[in-house]
PDB file of N, CA and C in Angstrom:
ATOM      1  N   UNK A   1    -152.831  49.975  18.159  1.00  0.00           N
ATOM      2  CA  UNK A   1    -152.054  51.163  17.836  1.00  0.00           C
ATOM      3  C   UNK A   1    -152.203  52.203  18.947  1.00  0.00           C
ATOM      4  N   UNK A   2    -151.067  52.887  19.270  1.00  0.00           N
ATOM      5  CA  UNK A   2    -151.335  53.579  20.109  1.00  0.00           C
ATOM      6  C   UNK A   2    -151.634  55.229  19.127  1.00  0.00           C
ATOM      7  N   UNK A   3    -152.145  56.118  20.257  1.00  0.00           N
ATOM      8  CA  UNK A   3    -153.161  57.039  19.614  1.00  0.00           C
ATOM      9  C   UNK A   3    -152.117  58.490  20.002  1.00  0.00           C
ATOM     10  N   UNK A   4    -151.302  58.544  18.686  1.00  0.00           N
ATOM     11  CA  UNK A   4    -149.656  59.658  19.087  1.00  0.00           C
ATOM     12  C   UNK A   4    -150.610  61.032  19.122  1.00  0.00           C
ATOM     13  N   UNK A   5    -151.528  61.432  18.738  1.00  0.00           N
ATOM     14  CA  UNK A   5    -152.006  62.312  18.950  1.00  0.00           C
ATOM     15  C   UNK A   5    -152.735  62.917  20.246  1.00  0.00           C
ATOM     16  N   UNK A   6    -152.545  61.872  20.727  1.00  0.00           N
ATOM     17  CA  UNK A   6    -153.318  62.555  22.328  1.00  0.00           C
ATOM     18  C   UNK A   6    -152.691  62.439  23.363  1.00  0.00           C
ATOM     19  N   UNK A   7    -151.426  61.640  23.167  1.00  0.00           N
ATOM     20  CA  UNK A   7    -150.281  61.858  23.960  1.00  0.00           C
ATOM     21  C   UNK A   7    -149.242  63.233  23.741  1.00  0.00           C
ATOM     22  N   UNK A   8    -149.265  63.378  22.411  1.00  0.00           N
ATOM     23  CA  UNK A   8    -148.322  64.996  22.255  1.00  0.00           C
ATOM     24  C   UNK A   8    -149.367  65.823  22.720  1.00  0.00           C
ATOM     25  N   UNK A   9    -150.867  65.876  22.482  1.00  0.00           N
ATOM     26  CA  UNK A   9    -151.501  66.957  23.299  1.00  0.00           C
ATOM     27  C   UNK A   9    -151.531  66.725  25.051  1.00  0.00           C
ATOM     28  N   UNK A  10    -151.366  65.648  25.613  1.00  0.00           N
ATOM     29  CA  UNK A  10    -151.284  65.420  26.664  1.00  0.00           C
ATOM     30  C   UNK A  10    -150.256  66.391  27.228  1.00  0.00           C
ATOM     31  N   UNK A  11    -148.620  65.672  26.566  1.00  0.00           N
ATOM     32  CA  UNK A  11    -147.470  66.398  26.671  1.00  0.00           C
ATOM     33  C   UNK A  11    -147.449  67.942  26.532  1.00  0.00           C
ATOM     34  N   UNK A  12    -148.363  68.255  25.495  1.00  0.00           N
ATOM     35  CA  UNK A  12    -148.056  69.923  25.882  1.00  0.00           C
ATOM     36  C   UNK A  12    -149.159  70.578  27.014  1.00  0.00           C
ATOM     37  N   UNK A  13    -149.632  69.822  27.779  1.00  0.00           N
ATOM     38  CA  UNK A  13    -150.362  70.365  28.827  1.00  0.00           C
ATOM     39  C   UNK A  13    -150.200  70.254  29.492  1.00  0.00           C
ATOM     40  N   UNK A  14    -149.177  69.001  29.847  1.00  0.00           N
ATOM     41  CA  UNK A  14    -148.175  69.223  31.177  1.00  0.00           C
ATOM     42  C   UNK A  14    -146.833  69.792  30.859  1.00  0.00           C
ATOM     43  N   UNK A  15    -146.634  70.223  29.706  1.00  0.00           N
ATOM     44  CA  UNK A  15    -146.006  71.524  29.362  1.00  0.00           C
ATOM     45  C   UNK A  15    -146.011  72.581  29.650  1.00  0.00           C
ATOM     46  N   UNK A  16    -147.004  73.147  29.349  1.00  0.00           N
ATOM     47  CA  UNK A  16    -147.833  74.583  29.750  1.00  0.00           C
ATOM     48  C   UNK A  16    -147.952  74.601  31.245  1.00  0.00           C
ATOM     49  N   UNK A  17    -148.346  73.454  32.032  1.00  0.00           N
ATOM     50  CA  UNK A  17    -148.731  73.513  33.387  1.00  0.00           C
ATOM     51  C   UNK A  17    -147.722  73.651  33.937  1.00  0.00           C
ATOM     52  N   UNK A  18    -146.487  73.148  33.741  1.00  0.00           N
ATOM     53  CA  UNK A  18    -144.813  72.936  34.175  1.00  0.00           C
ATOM     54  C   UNK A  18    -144.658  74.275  34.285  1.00  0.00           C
ATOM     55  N   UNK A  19    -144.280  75.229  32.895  1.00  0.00           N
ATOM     56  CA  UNK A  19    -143.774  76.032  32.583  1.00  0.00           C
ATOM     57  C   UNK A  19    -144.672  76.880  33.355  1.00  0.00           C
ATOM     58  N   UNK A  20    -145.866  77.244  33.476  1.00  0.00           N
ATOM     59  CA  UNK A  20    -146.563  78.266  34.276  1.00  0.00           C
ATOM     60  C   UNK A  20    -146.117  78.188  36.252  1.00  0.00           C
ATOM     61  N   UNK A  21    -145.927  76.727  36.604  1.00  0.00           N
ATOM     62  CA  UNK A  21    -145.571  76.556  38.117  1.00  0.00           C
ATOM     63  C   UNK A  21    -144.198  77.109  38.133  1.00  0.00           C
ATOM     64  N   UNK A  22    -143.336  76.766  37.085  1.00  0.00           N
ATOM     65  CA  UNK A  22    -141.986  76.991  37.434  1.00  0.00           C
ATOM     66  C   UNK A  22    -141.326  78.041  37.265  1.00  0.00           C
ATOM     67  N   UNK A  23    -142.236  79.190  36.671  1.00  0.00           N
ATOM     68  CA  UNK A  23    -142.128  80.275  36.371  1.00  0.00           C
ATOM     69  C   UNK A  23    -142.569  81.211  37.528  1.00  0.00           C
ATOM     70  N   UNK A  24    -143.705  81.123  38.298  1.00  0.00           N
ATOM     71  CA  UNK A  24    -144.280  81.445  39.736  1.00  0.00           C
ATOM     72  C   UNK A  24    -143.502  81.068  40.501  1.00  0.00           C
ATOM     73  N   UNK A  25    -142.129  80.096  40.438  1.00  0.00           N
ATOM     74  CA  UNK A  25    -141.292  79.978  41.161  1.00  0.00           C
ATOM     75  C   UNK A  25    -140.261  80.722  41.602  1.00  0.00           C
ATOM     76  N   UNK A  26    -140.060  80.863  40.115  1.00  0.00           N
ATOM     77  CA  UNK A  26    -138.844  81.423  39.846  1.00  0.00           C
ATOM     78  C   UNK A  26    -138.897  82.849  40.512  1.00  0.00           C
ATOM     79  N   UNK A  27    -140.083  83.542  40.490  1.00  0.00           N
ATOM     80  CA  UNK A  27    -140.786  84.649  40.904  1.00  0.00           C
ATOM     81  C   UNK A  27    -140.626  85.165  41.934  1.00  0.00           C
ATOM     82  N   UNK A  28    -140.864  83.851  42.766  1.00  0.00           N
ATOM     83  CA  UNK A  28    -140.544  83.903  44.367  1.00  0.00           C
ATOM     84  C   UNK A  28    -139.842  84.161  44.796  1.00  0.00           C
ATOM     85  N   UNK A  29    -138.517  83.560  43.977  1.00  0.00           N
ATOM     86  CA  UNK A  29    -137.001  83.382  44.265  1.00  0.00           C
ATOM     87  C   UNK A  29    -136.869  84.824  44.482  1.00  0.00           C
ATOM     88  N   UNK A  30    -137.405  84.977  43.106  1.00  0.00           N
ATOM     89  CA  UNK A  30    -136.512  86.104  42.764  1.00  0.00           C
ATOM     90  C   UNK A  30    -136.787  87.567  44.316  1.00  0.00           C
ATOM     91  N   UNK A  31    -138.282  87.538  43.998  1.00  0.00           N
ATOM     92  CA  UNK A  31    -139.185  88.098  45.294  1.00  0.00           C
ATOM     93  C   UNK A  31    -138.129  88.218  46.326  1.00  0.00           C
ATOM     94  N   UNK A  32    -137.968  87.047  46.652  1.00  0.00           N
ATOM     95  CA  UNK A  32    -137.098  86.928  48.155  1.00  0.00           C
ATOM     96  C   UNK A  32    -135.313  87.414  48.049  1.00  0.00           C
ATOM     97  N   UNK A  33    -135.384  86.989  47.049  1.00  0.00           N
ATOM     98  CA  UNK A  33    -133.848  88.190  47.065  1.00  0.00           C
ATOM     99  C   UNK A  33    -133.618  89.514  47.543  1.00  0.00           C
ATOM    100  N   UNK A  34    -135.001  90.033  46.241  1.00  0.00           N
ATOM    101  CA  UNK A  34    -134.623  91.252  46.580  1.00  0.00           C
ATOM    102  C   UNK A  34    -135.284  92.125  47.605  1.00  0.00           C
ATOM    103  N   UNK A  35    -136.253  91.100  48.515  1.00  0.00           N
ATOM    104  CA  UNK A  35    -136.471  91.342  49.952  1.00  0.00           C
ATOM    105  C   UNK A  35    -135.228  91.481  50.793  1.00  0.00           C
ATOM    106  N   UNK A  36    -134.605  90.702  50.441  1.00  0.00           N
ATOM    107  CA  UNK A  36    -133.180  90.437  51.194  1.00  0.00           C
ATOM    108  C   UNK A  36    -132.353  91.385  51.512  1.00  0.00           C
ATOM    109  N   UNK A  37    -132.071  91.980  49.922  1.00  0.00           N
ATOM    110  CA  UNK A  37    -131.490  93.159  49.356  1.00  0.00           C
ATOM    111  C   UNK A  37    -131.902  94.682  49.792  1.00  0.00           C
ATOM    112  N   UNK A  38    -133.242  94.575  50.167  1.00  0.00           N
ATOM    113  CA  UNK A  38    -133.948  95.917  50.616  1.00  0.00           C
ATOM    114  C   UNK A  38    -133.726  96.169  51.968  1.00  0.00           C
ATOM    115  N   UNK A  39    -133.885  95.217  52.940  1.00  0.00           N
ATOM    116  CA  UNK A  39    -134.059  95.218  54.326  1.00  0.00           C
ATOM    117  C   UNK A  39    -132.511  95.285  54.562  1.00  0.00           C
ATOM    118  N   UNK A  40    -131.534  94.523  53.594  1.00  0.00           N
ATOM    119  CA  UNK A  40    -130.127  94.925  54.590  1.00  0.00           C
ATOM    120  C   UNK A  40    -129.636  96.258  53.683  1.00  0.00           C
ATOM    121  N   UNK A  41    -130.434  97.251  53.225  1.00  0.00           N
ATOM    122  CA  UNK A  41    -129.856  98.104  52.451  1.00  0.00           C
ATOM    123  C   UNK A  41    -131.082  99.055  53.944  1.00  0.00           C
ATOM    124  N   UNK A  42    -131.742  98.788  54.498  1.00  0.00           N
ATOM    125  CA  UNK A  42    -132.695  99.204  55.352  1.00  0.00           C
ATOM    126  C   UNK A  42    -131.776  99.206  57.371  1.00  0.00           C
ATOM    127  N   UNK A  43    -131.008  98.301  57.082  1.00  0.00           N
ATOM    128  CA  UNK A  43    -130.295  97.313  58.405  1.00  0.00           C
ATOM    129  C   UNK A  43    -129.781  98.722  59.314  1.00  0.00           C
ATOM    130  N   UNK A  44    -130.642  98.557  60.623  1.00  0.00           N
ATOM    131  CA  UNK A  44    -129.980  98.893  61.885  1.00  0.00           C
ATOM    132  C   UNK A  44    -129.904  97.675  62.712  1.00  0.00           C
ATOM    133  N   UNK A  45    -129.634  98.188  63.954  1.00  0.00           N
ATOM    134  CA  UNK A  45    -129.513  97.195  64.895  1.00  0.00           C
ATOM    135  C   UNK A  45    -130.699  96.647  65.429  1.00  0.00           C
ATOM    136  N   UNK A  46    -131.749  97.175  65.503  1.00  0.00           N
ATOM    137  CA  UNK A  46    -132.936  96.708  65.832  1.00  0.00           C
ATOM    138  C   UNK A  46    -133.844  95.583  64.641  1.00  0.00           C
ATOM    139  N   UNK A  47    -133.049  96.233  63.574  1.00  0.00           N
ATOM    140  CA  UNK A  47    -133.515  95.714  62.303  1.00  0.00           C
ATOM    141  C   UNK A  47    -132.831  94.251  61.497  1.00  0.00           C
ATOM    142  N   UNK A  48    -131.710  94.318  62.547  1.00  0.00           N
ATOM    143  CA  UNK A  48    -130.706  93.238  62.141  1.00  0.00           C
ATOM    144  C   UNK A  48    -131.356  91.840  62.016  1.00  0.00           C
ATOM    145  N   UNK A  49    -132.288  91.527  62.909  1.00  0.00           N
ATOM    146  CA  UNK A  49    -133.158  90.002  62.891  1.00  0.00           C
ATOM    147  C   UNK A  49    -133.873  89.718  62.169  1.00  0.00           C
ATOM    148  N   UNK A  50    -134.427  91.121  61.214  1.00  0.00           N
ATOM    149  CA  UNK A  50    -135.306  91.118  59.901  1.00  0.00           C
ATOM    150  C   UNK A  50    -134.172  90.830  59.147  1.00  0.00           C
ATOM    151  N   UNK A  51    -132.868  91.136  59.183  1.00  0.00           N
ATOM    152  CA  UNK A  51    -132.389  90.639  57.785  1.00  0.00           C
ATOM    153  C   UNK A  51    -132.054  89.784  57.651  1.00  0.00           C
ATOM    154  N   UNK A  52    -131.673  88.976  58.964  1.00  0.00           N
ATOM    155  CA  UNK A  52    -131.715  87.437  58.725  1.00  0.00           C
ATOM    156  C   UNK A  52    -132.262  86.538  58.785  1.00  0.00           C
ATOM    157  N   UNK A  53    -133.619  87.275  58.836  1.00  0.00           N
ATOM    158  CA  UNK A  53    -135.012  86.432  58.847  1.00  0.00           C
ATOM    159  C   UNK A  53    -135.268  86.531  57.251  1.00  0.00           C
ATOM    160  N   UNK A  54    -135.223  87.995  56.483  1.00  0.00           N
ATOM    161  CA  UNK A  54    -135.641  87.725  55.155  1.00  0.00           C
ATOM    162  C   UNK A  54    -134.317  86.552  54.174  1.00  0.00           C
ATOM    163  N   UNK A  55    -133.274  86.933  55.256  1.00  0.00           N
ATOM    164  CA  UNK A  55    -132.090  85.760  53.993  1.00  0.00           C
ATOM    165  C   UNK A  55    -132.036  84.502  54.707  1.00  0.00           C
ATOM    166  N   UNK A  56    -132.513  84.144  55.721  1.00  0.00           N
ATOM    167  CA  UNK A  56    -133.234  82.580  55.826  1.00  0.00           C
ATOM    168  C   UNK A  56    -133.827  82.282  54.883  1.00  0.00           C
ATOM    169  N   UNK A  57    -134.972  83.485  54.782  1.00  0.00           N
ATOM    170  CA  UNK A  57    -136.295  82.887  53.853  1.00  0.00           C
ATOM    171  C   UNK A  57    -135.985  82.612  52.458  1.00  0.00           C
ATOM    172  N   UNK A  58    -134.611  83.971  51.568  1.00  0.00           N
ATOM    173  CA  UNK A  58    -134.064  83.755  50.593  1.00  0.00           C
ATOM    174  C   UNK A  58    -133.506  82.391  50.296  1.00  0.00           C
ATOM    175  N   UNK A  59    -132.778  81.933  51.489  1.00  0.00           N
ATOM    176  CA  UNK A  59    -131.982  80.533  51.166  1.00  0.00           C
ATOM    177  C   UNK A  59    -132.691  79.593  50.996  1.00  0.00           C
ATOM    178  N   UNK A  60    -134.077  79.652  51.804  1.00  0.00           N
ATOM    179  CA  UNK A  60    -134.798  78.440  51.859  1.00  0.00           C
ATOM    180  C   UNK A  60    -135.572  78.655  50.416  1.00  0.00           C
ATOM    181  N   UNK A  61    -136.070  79.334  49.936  1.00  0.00           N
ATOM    182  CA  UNK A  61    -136.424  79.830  48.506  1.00  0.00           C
ATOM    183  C   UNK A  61    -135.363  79.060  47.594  1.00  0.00           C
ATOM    184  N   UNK A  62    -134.510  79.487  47.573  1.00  0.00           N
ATOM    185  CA  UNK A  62    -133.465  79.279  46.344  1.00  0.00           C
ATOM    186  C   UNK A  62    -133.141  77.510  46.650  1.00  0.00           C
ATOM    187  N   UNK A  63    -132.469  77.235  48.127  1.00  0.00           N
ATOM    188  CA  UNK A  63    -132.689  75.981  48.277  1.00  0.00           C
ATOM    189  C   UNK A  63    -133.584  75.004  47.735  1.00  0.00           C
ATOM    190  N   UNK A  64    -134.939  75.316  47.730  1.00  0.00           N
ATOM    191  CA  UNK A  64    -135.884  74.105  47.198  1.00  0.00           C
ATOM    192  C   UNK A  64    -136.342  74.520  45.642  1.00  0.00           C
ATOM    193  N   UNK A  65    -135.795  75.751  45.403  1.00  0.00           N
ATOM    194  CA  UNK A  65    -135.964  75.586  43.659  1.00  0.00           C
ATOM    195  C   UNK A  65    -134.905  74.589  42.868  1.00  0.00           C
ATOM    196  N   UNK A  66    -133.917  74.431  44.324  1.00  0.00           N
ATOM    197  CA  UNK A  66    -132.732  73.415  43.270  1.00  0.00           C
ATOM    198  C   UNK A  66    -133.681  72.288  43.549  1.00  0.00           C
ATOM    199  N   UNK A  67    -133.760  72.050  44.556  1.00  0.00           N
ATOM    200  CA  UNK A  67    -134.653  70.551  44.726  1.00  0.00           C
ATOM    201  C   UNK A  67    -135.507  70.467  44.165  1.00  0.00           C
ATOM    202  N   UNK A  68    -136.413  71.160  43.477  1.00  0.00           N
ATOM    203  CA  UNK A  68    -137.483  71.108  42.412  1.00  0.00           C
ATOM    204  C   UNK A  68    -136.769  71.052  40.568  1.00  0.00           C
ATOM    205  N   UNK A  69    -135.862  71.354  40.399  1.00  0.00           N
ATOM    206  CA  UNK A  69    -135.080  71.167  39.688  1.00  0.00           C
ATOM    207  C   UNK A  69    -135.529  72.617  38.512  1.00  0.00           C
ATOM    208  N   UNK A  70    -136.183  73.539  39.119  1.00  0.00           N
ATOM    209  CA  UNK A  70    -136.381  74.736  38.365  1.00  0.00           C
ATOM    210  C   UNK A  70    -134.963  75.498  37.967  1.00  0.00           C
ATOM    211  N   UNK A  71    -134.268  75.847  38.926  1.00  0.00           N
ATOM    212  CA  UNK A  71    -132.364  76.226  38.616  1.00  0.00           C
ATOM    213  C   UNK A  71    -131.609  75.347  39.204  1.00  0.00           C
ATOM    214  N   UNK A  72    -130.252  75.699  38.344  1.00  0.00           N
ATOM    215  CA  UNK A  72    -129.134  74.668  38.755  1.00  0.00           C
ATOM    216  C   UNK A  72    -128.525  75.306  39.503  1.00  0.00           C
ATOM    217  N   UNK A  73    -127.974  74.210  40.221  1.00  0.00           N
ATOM    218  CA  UNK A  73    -127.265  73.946  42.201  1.00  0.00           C
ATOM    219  C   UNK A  73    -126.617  75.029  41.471  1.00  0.00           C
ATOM    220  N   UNK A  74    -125.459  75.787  40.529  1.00  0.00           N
ATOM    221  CA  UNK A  74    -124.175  76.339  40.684  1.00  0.00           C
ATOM    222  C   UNK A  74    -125.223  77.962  40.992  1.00  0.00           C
ATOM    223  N   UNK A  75    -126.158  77.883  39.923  1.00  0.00           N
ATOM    224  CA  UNK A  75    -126.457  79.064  40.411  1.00  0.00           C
ATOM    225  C   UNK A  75    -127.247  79.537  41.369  1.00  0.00           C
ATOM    226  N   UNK A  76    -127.619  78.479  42.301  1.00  0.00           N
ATOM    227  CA  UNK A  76    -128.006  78.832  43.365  1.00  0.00           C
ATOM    228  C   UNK A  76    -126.895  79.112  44.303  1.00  0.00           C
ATOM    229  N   UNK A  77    -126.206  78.243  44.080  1.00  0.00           N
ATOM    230  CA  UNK A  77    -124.478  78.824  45.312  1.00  0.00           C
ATOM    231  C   UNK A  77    -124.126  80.498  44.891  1.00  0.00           C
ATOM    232  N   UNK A  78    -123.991  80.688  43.620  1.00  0.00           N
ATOM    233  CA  UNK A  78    -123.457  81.947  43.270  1.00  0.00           C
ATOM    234  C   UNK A  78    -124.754  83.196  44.258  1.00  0.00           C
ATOM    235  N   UNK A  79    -126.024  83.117  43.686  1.00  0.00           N
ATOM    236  CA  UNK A  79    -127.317  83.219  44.302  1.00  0.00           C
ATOM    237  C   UNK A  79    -126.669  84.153  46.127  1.00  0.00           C
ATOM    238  N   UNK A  80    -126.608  82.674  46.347  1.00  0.00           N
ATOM    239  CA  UNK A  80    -126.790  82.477  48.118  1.00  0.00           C
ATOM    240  C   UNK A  80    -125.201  82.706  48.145  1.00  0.00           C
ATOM    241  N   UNK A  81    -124.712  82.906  47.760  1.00  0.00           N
ATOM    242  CA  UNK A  81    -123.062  84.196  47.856  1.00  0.00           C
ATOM    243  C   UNK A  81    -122.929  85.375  47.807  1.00  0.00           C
ATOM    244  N   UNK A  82    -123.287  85.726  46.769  1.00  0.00           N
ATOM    245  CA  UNK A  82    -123.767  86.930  46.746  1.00  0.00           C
ATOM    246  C   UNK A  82    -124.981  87.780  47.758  1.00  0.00           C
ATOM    247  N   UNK A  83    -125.751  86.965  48.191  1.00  0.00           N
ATOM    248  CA  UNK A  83    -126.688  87.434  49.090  1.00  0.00           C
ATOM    249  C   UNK A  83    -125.836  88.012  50.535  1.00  0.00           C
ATOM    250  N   UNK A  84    -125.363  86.637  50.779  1.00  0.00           N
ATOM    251  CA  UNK A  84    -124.370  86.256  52.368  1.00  0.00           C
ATOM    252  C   UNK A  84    -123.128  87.814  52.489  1.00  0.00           C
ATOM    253  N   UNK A  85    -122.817  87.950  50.854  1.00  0.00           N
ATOM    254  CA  UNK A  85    -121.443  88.773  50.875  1.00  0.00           C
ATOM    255  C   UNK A  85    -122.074  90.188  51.212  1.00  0.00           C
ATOM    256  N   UNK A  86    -123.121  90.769  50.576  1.00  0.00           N
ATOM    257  CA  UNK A  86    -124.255  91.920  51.041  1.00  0.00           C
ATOM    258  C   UNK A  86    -124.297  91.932  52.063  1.00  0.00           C
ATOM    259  N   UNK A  87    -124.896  91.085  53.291  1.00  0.00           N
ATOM    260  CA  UNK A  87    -124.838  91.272  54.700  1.00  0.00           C
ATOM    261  C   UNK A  87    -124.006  91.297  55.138  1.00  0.00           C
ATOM    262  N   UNK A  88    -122.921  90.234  54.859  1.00  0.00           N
ATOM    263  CA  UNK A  88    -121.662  90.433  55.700  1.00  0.00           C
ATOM    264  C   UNK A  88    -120.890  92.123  55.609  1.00  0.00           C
ATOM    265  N   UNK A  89    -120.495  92.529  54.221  1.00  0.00           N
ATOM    266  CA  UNK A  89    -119.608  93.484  54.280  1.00  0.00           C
ATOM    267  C   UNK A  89    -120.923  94.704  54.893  1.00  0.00           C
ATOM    268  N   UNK A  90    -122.122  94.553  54.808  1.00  0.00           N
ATOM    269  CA  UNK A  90    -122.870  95.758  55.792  1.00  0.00           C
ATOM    270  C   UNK A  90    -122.780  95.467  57.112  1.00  0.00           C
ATOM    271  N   UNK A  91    -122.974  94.333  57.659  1.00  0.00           N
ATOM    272  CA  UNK A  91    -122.906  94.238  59.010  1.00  0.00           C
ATOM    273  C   UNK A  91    -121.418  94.700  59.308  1.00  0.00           C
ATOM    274  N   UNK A  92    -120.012  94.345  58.623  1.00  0.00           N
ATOM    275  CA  UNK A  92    -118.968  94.449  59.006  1.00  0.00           C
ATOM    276  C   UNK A  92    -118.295  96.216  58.793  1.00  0.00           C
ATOM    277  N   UNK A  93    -119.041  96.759  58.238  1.00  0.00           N
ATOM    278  CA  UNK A  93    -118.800  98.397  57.948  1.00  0.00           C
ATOM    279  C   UNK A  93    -119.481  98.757  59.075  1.00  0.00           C
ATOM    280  N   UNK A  94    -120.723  98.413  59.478  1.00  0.00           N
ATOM    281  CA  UNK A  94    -121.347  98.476  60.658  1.00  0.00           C
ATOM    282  C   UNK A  94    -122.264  99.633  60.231  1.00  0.00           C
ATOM    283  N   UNK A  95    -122.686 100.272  59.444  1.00  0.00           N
ATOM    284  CA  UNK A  95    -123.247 101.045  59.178  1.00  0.00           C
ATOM    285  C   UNK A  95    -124.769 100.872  59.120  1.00  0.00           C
ATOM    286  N   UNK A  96    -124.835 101.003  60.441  1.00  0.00           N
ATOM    287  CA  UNK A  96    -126.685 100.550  60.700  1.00  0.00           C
ATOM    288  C   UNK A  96    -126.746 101.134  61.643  1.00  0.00           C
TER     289      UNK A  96
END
């Protein structure tokens, strides 16, 4: 017989462990957005390589949370659109 009781406690401890990593993930993500968000709300011209250094780092963030399967691909595109559309219409007002 197999022993169902120490497999559902098994299961909720790589439950708990899941849910605690993927949540510190999510964190990150989020972290790096609104790094993103600060520095091109920050953007001169000298400053311009920080902002596409912090929305590298955003994409690559959001990128491997899809590959970890923490969020889904659509809302990472929406994500990393919305990020891209922030820099673009500041860089293109030019107001830095």
């Amino acid at each position: 017989m197999v022993n169902k009781k120490s497999a559902a406690q098994k299961r909720i401890r790589t439950s708990a462990r899941n849910y605690h990593q993927n949540r510190a993930y999510k964190t990150s993500v989020k972290t790096a957005i609104k790094n993103c968000i600060s520095s091109t709300n920050k953007m001169s011209i000298q400053k311009y390589d920080n902002v596409l250094l912090n929305l590298a780092k955003a994409f690559s963030k959001i990128d491997k949370s899809v590959k970890r399967k923490i969020i889904h691909r659509n809302k990472a595109a929406r994500q990393k659109a919305y990020l891209f559309k922030i820099v673009k219409n500041k860089y293109i007002e030019g107001t830095f």
